[in-house]
Every structure is written in C-alpha cells, then in structure tokens.
Protein backbone atom coordinates (compact mmCIF):
# COMPACT_ATOMS: atom_id res chain seq x y z
CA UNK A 1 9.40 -39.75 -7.68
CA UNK A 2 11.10 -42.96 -8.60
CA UNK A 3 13.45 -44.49 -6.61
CA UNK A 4 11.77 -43.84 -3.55
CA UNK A 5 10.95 -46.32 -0.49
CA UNK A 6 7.12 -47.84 -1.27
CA UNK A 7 6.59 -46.82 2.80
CA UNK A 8 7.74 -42.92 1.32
CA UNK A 9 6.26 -43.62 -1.94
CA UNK A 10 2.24 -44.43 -0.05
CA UNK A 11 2.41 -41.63 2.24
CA UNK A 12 0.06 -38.34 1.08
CA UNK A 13 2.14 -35.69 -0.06
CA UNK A 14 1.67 -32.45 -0.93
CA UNK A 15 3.22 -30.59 -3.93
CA UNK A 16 6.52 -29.79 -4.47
CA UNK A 17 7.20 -26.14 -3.19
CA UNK A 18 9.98 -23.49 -3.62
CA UNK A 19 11.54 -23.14 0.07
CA UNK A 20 15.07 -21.15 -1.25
CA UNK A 21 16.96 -20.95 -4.34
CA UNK A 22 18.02 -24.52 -5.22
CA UNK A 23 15.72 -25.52 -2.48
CA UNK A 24 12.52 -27.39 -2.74
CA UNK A 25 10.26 -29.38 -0.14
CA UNK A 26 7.77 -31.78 -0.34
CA UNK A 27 5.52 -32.29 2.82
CA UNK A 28 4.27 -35.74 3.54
CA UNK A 29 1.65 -36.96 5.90
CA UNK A 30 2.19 -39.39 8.71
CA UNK A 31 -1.21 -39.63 10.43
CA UNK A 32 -2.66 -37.22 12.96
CA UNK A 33 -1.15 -34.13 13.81
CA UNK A 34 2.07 -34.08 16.27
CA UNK A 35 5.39 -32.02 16.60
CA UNK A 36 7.32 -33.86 13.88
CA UNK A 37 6.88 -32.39 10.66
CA UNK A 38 8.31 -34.90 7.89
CA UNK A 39 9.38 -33.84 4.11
CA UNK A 40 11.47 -34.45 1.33
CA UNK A 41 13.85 -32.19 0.45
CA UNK A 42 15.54 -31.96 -3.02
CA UNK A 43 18.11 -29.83 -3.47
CA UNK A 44 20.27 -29.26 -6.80
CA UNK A 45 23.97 -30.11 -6.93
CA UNK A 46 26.68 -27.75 -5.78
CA UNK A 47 24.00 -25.99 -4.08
CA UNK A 48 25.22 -24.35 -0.98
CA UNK A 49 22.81 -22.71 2.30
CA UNK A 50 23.08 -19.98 5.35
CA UNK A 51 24.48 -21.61 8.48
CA UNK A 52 21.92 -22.47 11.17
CA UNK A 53 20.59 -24.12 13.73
CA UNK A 54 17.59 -26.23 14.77
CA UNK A 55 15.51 -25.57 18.55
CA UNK A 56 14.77 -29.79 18.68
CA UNK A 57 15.85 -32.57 16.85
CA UNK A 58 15.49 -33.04 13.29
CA UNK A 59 17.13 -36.80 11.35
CA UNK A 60 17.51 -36.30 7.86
CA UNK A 61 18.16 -40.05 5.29
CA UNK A 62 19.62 -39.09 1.87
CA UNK A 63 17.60 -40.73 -0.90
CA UNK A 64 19.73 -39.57 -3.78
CA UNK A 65 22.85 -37.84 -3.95
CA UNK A 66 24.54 -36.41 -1.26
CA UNK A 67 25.45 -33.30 1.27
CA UNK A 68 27.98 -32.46 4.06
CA UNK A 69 28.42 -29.87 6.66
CA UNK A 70 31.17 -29.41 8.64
CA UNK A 71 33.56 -32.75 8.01
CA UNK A 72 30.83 -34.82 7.82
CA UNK A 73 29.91 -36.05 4.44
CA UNK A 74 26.38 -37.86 3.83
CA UNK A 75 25.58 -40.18 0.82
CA UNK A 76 22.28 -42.49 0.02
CA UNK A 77 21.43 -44.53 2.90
CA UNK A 78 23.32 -42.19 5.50
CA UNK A 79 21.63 -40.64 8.63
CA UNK A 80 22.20 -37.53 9.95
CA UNK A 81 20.98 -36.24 13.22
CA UNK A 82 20.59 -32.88 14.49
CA UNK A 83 20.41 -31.36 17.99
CA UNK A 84 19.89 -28.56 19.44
CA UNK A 85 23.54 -27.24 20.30
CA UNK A 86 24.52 -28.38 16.60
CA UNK A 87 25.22 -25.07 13.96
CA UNK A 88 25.90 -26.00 10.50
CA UNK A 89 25.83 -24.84 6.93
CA UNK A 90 24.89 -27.47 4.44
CA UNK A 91 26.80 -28.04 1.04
CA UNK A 92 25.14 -30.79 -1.71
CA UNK A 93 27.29 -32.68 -3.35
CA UNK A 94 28.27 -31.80 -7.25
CA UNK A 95 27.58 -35.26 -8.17
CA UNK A 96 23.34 -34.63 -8.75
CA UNK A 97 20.82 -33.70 -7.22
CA UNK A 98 20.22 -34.45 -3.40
CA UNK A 99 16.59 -36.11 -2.00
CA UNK A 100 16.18 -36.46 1.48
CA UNK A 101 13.82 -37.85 3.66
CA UNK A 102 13.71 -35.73 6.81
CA UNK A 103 11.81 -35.85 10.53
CA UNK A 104 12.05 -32.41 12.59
CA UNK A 105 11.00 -31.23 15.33
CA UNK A 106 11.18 -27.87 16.40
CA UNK A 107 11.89 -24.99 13.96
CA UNK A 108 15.17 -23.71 11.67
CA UNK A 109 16.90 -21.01 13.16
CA UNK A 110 19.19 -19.30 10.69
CA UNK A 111 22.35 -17.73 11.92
CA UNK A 112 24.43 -14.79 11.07
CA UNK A 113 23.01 -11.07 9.57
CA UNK A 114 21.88 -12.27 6.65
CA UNK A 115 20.05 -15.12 8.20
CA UNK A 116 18.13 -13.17 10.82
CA UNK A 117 17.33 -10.96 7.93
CA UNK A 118 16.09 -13.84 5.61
CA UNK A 119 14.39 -16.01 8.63
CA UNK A 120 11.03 -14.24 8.07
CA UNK A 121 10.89 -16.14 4.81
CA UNK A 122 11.60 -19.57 5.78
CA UNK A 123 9.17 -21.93 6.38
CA UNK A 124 10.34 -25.73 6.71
C-alpha cells in the first residue's frame, strides 16, 4: 500500500481479508508469537460499526483518513487507546477511506442483540 511507514511497509503481511461489510484487515507479523495481534484495518468512508468493547488493550494510529466514536474524532497521525471499561461504536470519516495501524490485545466483544448474535462471526 503506498503511503505507508517503511517499518509497516517491511513487516510480513498476510492478504487483505473481508472482516464485515466495509471492513477489511490485513494481519502483519511482528516476530514470535505473543498476545498482541497487530493489523491494518481499512475501512471505506461513511462506514459505520456495532458498538463494543475490547477484554485488554488495543492502540489503534490512523494512516489515512479518519474515524470517531463517541466525541472523539481521530485523523492521520492520531492515537487512540482502548481499555477495558471503554464501549464504543466507530464511525469513518466521509472524507475517504480510513487505514489504521492497530496493536490489541485481548479480543472484540460486541455489544447489544445484534452483536451477541453477529460475535460468532468476528474474528479480529
């Protein structure tokens, strides 16, 4: 992809791969195996997904574009960090498409009927 960091752009990474409508990720390898799991995500603009929560820490950097949650509004450059007692549905910005960088730990819980319904499928 251009535009990314060279550290991003010389890590091994697997394929891009359909995660939810509007909703792809990109897993990249960091060395041996450990509880952080880090990806790209790219998500297309306007796009807009279930509120949920996260069991650990996760720190997403937005490469291109932009998202918000809440009141918070994230643009290139901007770090977001997640905890535990954070619950939050994400929005992307209509200006493009959003890339993030993003180190998690733990797993995506999503919230609400639908999401317990749809968590089966998830896999991040």
């Amino acid at each position: 992809m251009p535009g990314l960091p060279t550290f991003v752009r010389r890590l091994p990474a697997e394929t891009w791969a359909w995660v939810a409508p509007g909703l792809q990720v990109r897993r990249l390898s960091v060395g041996p195996a450990s509880a952080t799991r880090v990806f790209l995500l790219k998500s297309r603009a306007g796009a807009k997904f279930l509120r949920h929560r996260h069991t650990d820490f996760e720190m997403t950097c937005v490469l291109a574009g932009s998202f918000g949650h809440d009141r918070n509004r994230y643009a290139v450059g901007d770090l977001d960090i997640g905890t535990p007692d954070i619950e939050h549905a994400i929005e992307i910005g209509g200006e493009g498409p959003c890339v993030s960088i993003v180190a998690m730990q733990g797993e995506l819980k999503l919230t609400g009927l639908l999401g317990r319904l749809l968590q089966p499928l998830m896999r991040l």
